[in-house]
Protein backbone atom coordinates (compact mmCIF):
# COMPACT_ATOMS: atom_id res chain seq x y z
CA UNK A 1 -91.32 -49.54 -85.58
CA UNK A 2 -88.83 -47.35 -87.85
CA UNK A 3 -86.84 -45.77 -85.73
CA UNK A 4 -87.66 -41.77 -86.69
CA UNK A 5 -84.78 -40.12 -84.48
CA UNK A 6 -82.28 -43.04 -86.05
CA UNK A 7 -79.03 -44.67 -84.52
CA UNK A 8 -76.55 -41.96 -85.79
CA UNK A 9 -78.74 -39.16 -83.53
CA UNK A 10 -79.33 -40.69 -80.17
CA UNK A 11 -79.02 -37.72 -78.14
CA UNK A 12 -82.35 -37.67 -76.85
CA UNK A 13 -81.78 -35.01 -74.83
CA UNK A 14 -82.05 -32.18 -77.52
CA UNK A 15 -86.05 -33.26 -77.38
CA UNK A 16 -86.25 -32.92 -73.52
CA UNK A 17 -86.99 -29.16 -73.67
CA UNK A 18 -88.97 -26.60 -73.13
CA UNK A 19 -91.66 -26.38 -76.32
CA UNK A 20 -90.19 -22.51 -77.15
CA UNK A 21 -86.92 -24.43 -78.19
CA UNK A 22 -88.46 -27.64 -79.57
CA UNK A 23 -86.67 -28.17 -83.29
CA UNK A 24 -88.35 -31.11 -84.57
CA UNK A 25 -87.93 -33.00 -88.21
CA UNK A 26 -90.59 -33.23 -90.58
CA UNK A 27 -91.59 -37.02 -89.50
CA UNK A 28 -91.70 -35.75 -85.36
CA UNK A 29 -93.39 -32.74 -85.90
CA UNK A 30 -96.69 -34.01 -86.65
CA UNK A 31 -97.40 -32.62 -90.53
CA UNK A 32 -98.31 -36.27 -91.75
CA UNK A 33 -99.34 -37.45 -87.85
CA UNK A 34 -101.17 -40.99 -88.46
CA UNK A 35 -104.23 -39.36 -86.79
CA UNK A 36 -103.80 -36.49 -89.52
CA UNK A 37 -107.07 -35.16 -90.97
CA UNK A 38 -106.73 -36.03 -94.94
CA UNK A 39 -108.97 -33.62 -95.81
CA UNK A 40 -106.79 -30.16 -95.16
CA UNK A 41 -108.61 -28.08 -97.18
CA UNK A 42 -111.57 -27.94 -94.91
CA UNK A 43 -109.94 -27.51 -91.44
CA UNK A 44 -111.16 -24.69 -89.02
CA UNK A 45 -107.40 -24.20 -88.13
CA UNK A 46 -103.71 -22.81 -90.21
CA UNK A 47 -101.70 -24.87 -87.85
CA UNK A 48 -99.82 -27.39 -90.08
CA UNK A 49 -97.79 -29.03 -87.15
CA UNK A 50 -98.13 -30.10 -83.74
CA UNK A 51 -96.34 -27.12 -82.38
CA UNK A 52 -98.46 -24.95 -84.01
CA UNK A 53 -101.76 -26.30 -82.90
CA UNK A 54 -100.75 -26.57 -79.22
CA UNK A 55 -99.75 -22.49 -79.37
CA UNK A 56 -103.38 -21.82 -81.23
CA UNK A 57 -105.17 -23.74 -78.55
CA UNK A 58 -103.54 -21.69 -75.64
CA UNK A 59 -104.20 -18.24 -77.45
CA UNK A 60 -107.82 -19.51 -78.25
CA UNK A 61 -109.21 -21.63 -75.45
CA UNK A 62 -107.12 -20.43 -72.69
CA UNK A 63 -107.54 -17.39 -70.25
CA UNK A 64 -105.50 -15.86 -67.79
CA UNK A 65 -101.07 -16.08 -67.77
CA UNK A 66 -101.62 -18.69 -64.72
CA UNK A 67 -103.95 -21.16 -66.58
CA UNK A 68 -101.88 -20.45 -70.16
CA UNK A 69 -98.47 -21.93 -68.38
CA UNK A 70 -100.28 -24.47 -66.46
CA UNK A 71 -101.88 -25.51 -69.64
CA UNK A 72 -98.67 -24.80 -71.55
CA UNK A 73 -96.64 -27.12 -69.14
CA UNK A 74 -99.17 -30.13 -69.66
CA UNK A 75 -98.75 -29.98 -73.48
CA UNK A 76 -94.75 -30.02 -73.84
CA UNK A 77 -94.34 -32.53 -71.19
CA UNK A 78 -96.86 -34.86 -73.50
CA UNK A 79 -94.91 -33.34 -76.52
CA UNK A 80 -91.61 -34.34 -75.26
CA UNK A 81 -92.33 -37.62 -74.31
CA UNK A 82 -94.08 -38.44 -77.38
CA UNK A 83 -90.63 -38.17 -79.33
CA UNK A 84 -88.46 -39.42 -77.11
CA UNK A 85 -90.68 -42.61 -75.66
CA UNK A 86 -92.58 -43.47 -78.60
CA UNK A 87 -90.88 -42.04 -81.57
CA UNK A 88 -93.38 -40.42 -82.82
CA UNK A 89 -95.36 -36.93 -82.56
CA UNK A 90 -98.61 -36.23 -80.85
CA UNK A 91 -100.91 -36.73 -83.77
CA UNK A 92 -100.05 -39.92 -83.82
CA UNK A 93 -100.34 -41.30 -80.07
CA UNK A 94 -103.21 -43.89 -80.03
CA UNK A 95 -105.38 -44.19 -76.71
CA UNK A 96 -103.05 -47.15 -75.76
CA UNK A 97 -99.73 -44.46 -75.73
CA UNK A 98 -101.78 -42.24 -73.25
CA UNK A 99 -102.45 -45.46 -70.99
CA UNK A 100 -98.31 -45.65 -71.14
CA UNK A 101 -98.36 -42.04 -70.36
CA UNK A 102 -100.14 -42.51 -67.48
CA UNK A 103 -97.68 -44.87 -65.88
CA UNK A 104 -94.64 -42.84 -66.90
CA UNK A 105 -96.39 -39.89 -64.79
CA UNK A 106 -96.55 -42.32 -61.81
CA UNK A 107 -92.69 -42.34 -61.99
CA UNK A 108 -91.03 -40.52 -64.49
CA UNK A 109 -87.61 -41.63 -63.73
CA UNK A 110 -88.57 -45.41 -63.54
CA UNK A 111 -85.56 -46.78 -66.21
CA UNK A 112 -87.62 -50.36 -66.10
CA UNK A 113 -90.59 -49.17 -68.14
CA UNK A 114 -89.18 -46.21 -70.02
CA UNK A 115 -87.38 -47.10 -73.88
CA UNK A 116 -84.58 -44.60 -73.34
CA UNK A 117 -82.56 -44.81 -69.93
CA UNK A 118 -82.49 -41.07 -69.49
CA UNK A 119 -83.42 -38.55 -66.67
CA UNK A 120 -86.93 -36.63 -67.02
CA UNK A 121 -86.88 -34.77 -63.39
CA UNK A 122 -85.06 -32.13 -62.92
CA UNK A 123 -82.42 -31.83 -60.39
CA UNK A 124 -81.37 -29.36 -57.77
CA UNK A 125 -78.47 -27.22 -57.07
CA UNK A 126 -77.08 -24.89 -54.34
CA UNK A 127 -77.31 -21.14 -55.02
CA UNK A 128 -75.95 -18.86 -52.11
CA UNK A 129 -77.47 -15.48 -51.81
CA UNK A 130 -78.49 -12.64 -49.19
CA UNK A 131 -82.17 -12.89 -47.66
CA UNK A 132 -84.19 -10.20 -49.68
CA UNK A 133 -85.26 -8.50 -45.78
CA UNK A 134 -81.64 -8.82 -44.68
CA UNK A 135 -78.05 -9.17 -45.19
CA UNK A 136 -78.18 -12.73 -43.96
CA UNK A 137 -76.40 -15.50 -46.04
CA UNK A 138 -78.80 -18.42 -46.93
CA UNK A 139 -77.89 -21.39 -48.94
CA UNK A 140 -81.24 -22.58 -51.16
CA UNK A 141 -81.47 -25.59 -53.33
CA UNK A 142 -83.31 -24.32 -56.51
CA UNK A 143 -84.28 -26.12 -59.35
CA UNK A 144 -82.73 -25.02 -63.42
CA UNK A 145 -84.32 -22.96 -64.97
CA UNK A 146 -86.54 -23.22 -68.51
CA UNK A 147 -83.58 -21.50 -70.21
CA UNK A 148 -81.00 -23.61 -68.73
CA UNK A 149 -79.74 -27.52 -70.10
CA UNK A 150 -80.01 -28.91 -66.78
CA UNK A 151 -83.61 -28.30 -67.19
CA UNK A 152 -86.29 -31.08 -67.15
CA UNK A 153 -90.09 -31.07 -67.57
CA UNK A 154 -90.91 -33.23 -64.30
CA UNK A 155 -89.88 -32.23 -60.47
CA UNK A 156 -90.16 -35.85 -59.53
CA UNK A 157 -93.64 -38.39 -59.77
CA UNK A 158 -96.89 -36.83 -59.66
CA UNK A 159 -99.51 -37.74 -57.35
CA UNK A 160 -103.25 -39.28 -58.34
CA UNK A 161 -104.57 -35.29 -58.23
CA UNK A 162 -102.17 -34.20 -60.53
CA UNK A 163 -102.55 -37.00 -63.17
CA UNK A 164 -106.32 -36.70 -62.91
CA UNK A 165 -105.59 -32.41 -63.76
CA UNK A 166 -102.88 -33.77 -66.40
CA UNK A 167 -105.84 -35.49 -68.47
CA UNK A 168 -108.41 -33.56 -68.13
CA UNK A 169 -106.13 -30.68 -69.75
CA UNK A 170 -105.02 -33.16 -72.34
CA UNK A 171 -108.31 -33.72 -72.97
CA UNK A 172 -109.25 -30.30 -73.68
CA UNK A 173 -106.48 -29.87 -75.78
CA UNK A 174 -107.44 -33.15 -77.93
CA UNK A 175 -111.05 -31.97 -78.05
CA UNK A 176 -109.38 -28.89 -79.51
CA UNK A 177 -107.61 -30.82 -82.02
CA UNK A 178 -110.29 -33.07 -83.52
CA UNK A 179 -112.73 -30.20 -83.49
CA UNK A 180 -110.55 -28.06 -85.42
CA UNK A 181 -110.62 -30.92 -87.72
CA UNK A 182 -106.73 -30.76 -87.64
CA UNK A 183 -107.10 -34.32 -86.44
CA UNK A 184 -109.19 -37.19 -87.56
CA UNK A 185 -110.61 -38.34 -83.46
CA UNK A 186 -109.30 -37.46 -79.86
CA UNK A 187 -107.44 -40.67 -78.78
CA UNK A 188 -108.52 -39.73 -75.24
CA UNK A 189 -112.40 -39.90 -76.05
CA UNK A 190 -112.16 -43.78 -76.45
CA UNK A 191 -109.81 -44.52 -72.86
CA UNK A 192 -111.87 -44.51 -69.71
CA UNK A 193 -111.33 -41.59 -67.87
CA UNK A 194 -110.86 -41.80 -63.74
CA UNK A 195 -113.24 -39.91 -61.77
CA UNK A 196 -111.28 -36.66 -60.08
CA UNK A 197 -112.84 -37.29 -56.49
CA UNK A 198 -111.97 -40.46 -56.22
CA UNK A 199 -108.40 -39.80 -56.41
CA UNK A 200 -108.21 -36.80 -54.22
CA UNK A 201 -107.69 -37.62 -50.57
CA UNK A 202 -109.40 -34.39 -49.69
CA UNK A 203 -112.51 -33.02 -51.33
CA UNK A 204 -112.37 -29.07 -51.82
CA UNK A 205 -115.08 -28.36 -48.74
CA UNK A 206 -112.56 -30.60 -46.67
CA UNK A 207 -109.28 -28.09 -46.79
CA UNK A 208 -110.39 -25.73 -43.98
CA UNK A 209 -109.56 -25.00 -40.93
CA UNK A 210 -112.44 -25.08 -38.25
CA UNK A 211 -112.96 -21.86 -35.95
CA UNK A 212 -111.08 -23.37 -33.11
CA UNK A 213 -108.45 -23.91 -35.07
CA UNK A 214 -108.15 -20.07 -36.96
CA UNK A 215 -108.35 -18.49 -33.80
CA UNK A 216 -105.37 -20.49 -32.66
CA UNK A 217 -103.73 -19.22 -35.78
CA UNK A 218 -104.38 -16.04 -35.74
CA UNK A 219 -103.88 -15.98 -31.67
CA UNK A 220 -100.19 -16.89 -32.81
CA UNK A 221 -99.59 -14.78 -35.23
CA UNK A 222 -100.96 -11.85 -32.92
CA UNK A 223 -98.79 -13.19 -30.26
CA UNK A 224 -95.68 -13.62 -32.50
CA UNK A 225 -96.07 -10.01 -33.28
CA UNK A 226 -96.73 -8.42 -29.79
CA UNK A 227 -93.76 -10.96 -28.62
CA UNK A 228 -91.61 -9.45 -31.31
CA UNK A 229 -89.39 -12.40 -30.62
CA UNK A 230 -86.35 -13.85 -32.82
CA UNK A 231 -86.40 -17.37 -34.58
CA UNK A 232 -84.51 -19.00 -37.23
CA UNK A 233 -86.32 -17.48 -40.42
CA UNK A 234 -86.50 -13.38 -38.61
CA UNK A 235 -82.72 -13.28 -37.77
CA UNK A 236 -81.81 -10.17 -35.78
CA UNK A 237 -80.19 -7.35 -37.79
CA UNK A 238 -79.49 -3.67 -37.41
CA UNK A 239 -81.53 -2.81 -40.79
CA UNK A 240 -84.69 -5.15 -40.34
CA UNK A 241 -87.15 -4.94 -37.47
CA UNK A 242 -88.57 -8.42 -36.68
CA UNK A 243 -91.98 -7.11 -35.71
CA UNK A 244 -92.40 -5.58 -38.80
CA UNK A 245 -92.42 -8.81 -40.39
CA UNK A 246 -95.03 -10.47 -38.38
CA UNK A 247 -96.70 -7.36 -39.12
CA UNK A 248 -96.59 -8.21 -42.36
CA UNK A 249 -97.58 -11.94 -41.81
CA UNK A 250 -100.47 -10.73 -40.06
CA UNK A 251 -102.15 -8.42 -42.91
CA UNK A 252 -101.39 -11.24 -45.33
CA UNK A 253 -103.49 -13.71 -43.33
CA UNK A 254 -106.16 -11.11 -42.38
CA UNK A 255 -106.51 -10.05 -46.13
CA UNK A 256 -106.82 -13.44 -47.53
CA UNK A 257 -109.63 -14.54 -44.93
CA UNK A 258 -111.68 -10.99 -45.01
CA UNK A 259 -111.12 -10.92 -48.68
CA UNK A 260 -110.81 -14.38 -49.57
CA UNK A 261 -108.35 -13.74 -52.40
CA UNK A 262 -105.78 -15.84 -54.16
CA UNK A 263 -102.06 -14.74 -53.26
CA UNK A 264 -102.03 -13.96 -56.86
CA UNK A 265 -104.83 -11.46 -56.62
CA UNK A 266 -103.38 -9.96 -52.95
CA UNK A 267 -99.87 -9.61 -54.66
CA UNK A 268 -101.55 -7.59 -57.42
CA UNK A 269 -103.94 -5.63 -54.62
CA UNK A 270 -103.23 -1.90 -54.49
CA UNK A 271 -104.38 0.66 -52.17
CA UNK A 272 -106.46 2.36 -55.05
CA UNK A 273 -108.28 -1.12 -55.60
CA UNK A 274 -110.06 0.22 -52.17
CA UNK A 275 -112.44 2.83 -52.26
CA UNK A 276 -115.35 4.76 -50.37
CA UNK A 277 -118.86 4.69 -51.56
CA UNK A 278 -120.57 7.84 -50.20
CA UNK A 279 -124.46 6.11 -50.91
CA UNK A 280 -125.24 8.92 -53.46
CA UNK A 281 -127.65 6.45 -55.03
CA UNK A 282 -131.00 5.76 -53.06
CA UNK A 283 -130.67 2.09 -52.87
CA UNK A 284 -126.67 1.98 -52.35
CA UNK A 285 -125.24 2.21 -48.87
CA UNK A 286 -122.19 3.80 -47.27
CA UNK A 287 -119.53 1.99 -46.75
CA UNK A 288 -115.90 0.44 -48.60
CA UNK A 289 -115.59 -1.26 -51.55
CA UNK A 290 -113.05 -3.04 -53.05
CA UNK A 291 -112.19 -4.25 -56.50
CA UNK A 292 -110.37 -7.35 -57.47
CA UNK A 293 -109.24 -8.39 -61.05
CA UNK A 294 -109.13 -12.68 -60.75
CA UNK A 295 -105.72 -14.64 -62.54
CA UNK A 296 -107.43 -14.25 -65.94
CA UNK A 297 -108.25 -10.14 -65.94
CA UNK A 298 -112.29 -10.59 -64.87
CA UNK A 299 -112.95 -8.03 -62.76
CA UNK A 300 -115.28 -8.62 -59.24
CA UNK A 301 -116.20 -5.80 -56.86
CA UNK A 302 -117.61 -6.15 -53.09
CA UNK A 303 -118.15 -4.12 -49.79
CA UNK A 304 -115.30 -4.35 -47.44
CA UNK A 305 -115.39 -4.57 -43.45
CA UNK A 306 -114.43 -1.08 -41.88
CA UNK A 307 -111.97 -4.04 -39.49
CA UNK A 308 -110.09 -4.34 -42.88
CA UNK A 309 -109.34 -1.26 -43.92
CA UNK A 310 -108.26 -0.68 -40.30
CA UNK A 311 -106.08 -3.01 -40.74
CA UNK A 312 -104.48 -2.13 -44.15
CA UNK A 313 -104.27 1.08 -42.05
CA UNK A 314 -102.12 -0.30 -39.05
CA UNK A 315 -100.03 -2.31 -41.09
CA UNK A 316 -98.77 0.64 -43.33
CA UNK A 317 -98.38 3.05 -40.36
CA UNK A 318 -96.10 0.46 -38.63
CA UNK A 319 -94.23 0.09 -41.53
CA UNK A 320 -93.70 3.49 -42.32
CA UNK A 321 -92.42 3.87 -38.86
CA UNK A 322 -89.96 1.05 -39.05
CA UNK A 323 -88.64 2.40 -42.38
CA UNK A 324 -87.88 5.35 -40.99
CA UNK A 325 -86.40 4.00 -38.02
CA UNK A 326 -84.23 1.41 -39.27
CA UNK A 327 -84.06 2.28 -43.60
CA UNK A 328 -82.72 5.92 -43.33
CA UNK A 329 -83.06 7.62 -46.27
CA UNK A 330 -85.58 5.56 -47.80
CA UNK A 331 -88.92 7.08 -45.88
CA UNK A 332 -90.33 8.58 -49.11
CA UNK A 333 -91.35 5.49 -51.02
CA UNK A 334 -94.53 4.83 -49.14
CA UNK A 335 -96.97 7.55 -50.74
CA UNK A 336 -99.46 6.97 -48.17
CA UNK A 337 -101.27 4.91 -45.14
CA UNK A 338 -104.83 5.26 -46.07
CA UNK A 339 -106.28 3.57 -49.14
CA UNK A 340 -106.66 6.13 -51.51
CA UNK A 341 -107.27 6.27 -55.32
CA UNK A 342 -104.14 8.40 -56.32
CA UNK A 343 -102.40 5.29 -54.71
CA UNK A 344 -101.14 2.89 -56.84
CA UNK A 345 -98.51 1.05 -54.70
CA UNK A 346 -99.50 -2.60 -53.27
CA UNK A 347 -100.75 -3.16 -50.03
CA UNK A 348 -98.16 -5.40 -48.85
CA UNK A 349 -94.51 -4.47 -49.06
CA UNK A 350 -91.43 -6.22 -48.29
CA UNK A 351 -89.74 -4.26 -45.16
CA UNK A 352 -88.25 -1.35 -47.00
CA UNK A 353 -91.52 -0.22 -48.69
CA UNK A 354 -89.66 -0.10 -52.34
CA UNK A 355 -92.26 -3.16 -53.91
CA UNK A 356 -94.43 -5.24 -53.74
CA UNK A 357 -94.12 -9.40 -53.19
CA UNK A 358 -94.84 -11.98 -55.88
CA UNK A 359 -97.72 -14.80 -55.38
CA UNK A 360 -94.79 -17.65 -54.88
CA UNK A 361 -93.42 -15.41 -52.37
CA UNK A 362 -96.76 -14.95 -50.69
CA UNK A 363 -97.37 -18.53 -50.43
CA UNK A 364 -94.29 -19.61 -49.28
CA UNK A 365 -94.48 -16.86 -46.49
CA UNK A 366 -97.95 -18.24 -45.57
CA UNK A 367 -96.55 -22.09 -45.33
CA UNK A 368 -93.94 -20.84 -43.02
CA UNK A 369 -95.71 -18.93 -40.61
CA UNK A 370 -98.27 -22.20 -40.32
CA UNK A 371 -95.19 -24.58 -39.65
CA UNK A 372 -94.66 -22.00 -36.70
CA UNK A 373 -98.16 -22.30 -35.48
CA UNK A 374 -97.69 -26.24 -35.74
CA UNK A 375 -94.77 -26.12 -33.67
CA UNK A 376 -96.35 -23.69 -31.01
CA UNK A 377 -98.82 -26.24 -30.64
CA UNK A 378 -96.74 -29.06 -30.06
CA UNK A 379 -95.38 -26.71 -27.13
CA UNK A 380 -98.32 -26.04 -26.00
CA UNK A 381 -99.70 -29.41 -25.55
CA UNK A 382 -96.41 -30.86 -24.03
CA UNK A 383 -96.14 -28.49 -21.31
CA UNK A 384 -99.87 -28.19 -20.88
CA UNK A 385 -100.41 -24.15 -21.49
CA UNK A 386 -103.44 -23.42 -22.07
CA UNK A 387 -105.04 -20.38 -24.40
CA UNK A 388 -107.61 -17.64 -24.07
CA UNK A 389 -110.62 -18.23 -26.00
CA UNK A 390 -108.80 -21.15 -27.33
CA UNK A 391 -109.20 -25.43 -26.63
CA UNK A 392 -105.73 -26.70 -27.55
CA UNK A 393 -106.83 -30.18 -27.31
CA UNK A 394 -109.48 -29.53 -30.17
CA UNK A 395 -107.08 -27.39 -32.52
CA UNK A 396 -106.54 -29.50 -35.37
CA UNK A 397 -103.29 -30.18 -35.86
CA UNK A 398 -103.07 -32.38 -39.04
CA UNK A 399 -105.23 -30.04 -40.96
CA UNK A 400 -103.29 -27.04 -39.96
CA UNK A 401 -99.84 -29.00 -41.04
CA UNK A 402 -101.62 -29.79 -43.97
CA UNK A 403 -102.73 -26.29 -44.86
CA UNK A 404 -101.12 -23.31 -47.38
CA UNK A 405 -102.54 -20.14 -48.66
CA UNK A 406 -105.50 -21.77 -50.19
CA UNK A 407 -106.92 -23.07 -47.58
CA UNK A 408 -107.10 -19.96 -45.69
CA UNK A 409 -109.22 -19.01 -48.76
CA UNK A 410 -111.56 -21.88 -48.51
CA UNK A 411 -111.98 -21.48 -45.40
CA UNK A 412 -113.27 -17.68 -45.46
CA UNK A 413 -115.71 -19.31 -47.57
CA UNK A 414 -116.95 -21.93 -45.24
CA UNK A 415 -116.72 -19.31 -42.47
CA UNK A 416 -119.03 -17.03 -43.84
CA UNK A 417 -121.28 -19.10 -45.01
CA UNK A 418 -121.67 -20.59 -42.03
CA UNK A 419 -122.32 -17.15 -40.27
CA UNK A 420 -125.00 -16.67 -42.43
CA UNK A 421 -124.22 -14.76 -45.40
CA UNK A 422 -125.93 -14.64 -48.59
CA UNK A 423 -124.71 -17.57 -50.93
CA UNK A 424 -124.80 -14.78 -53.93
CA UNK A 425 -122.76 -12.31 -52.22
CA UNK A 426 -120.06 -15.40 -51.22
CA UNK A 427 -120.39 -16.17 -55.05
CA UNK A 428 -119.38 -12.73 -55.95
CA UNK A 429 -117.21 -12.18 -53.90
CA UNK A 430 -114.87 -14.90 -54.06
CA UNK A 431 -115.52 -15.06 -58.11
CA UNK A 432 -116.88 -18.59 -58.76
CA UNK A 433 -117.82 -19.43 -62.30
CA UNK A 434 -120.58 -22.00 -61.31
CA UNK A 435 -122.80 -21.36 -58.50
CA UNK A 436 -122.75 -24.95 -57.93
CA UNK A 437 -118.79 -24.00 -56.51
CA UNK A 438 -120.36 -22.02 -54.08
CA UNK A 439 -122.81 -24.39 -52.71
CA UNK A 440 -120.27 -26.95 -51.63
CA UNK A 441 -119.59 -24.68 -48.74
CA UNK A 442 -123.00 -24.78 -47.43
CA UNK A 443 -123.29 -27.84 -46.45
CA UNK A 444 -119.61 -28.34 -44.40
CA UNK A 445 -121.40 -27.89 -41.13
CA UNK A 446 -122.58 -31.10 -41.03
CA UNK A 447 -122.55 -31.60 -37.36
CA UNK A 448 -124.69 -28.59 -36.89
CA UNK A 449 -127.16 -30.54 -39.49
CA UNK A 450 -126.77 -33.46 -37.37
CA UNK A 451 -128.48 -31.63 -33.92
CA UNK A 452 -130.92 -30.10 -35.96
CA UNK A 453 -132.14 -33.20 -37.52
CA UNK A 454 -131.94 -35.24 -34.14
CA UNK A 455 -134.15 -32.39 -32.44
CA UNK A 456 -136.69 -32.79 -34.89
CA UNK A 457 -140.14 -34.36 -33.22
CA UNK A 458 -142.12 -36.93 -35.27
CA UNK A 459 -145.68 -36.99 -34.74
């Protein structure tokens, strides 16, 4: 094969970027692509170039800023490695490149298979700064950023999961392509495609947490709070009250099970998303409503518990009343404790009520606070303390380590179902495309099924 990138430019580096700074020749970019429709006259697209395509398939096909840079991601890693590995753009990968592809996924930085002996993951660095909450020194290894040249399109080797997600958004994007007519056939409609569940250790109805279980979480939490205790994350400091931050833990995990939100759609939750309906209307009742806009702007509206918006109440109040005791000067930013349309700050705060937290924060916050509860367990069991309301030999403790923010919303889902509610409210409420979505929570509680069908008489 002709080498396209030639001896005399062997920095392969200058490829290994994000697409927004891609600067390809004529013979990488994809404008005479092998796969290349010869009949450009009659395309459904303008794009002339492989760059081009990619950016109309994300404004066309794609919804939402999460899904566009997921999407995004998955189509200037394949770029990237198109160039550099095969020396040659994406119009002109066969279904035999993509089979590579899929190996160099399994390990990225494997020098044995790959034709260049370069790094593909990026790598970490130190970065010393002062906890957002306090004036506490932490040292955090972060990884460059898109703008920087230490950047790199992997973190390390992806699992089974995120292969399986990696193909079936390159094959939306090639379905794209070849019905566009900008090329000739998608190169991924001829290789055999793995079946998702089989690669996922854990089906989407498996990543909950059983009752048991929550109310051993949430006992914590409570407990944590009440306890007002120190540990290594909560340092003690003049400016930050510790309770207030397991305050705060505790109205992030009660809105994402009574809502069950994303921590993308709680960070964007204001208190004028909340409001009353008086029951004007004959067939409407009273009661609170709330209205939630999903990651790609569709907007879903349901009733609310009155326990809820008590405790959106509780939280703020206690916050207010830590800002004031510990934040002087700063008591004003807080326009209110009760949800209220004229409103519009977020519902959770960081400690000195000036904003509200991102979606990476939120989960991160969540992960931590269910490490805690993991450990409290252990304690628990090795010095034989036992709970109210609570079996400590029955909470499940791989399933909780295993656990993050979207579990909790999963398992709101198999919760109330469970209890009873109305498969169409749960599909409203929780904003599922497919109804089918829904019904894979109505059949998690299997042993229930079990009694039922064993207390069945025959005749």
């Amino acid at each position: 094969m002709k080498d396209i990138i030639g001896e005399k430019n062997k920095d392969y580096l200058r490829y290994i970027v994000p697409i927004e700074r891609q600067s390809l020749s004529h013979e990488l970019d994809g404008s005479n692509g092998l796969n290349r429709s010869p009949m450009r006259d009659i395309m459904y697209t303008k794009a002339d170039n492989d760059i081009d395509i990619i950016y109309e398939w994300l404004d066309v096909k794609v919804k939402g800023d999460s899904a566009r840079r997921s999407y995004k991601k998955e189509a200037e890693r394949l770029l990237a490695w198109a160039v550099v590995e095969k020396n040659k753009p994406i119009s002109s990968l066969y279904a035999s490149d993509l089979v590579d592809y899929e190996l160099f996924l399994m390990d990225p930085d494997n020098q044995s298979i790959h034709k260049n002996k370069i790094s593909w993951t990026t790598e970490k660095y130190k970065e010393i700064t002062k906890d957002r909450d306090s004036s506490i020194t932490v040292v955090k290894q972060k990884r460059y950023r898109r703008d920087s040249s230490g950047w790199r399109p992997f973190n390390g080797p992806l699992k089974p999961s995120s292969i399986d997600y990696t193909f079936q958004v390159l094959k939306i994007l090639f379905s794209y392509m070849s019905n566009s007519g900008y090329l000739i056939f998608s190169p991924l409609a001829i290789k055999r495609q793995k079946k998702g569940p089989q690669l996922r250790k854990l089906e989407t109805t498996d990543r909950y947490l059983d009752k048991n279980t929550w109310a051993f979480l949430i006992g914590f939490i409570t407990n944590m709070r009440n306890k007002n205790s120190v540990n290594s994350k909560y340092p003690s400091n003049n400016s930050v009250s510790i309770q207030s931050k397991w305050e705060r833990a505790e109205i992030i995990f009660t809105m994402l099970y009574m809502l069950g939100v994303r921590t993308s759609e709680l960070a964007n939750l204001k208190m004028n998303s909340f409001y009353y309906n008086s029951g004007n209307n004959l067939h409407d009742k009273k009661g609170w409503m709330v209205n939630i806009f999903d990651p790609a702007g569709k907007k879903r509206q349901f009733p609310v518990q009155e326990d809820c918006i008590e405790s959106i109440i509780e939280y703020r109040g206690n916050l207010v009343t830590s800002i004031n005791k510990h934040v002087s000067g700063k008591s004003n930013f807080l326009e209110g404790v009760y949800p209220s349309l004229m409103d519009d700050s977020y519902v959770v705060q960081n400690l000195t009520g000036t904003k509200g937290l991102t979606s990476g924060y939120l989960s991160s916050e969540v992960k931590f606070i269910l490490t805690e509860a993991v450990k409290h367990l252990s304690y628990c069991r090795n010095h034989g303390i036992e709970l109210e309301d609570v079996d400590v030999s029955k909470v499940d403790a791989c399933k909780l380590r295993a656990s993050n923010a979207y579990w909790i919303r999963h398992t709101s889902a198999t919760h109330q179902c469970g209890s009873g509610k109305s498969a169409f409210y749960i599909n409203n409420a929780f904003g599922h495309k497919f109804f089918s979505t829904t019904s894979k929570y109505l059949r998690n509680d299997i042993q229930d099924n079990i009694k039922k069908m064993n207390n069945i008489k025959y005749i």
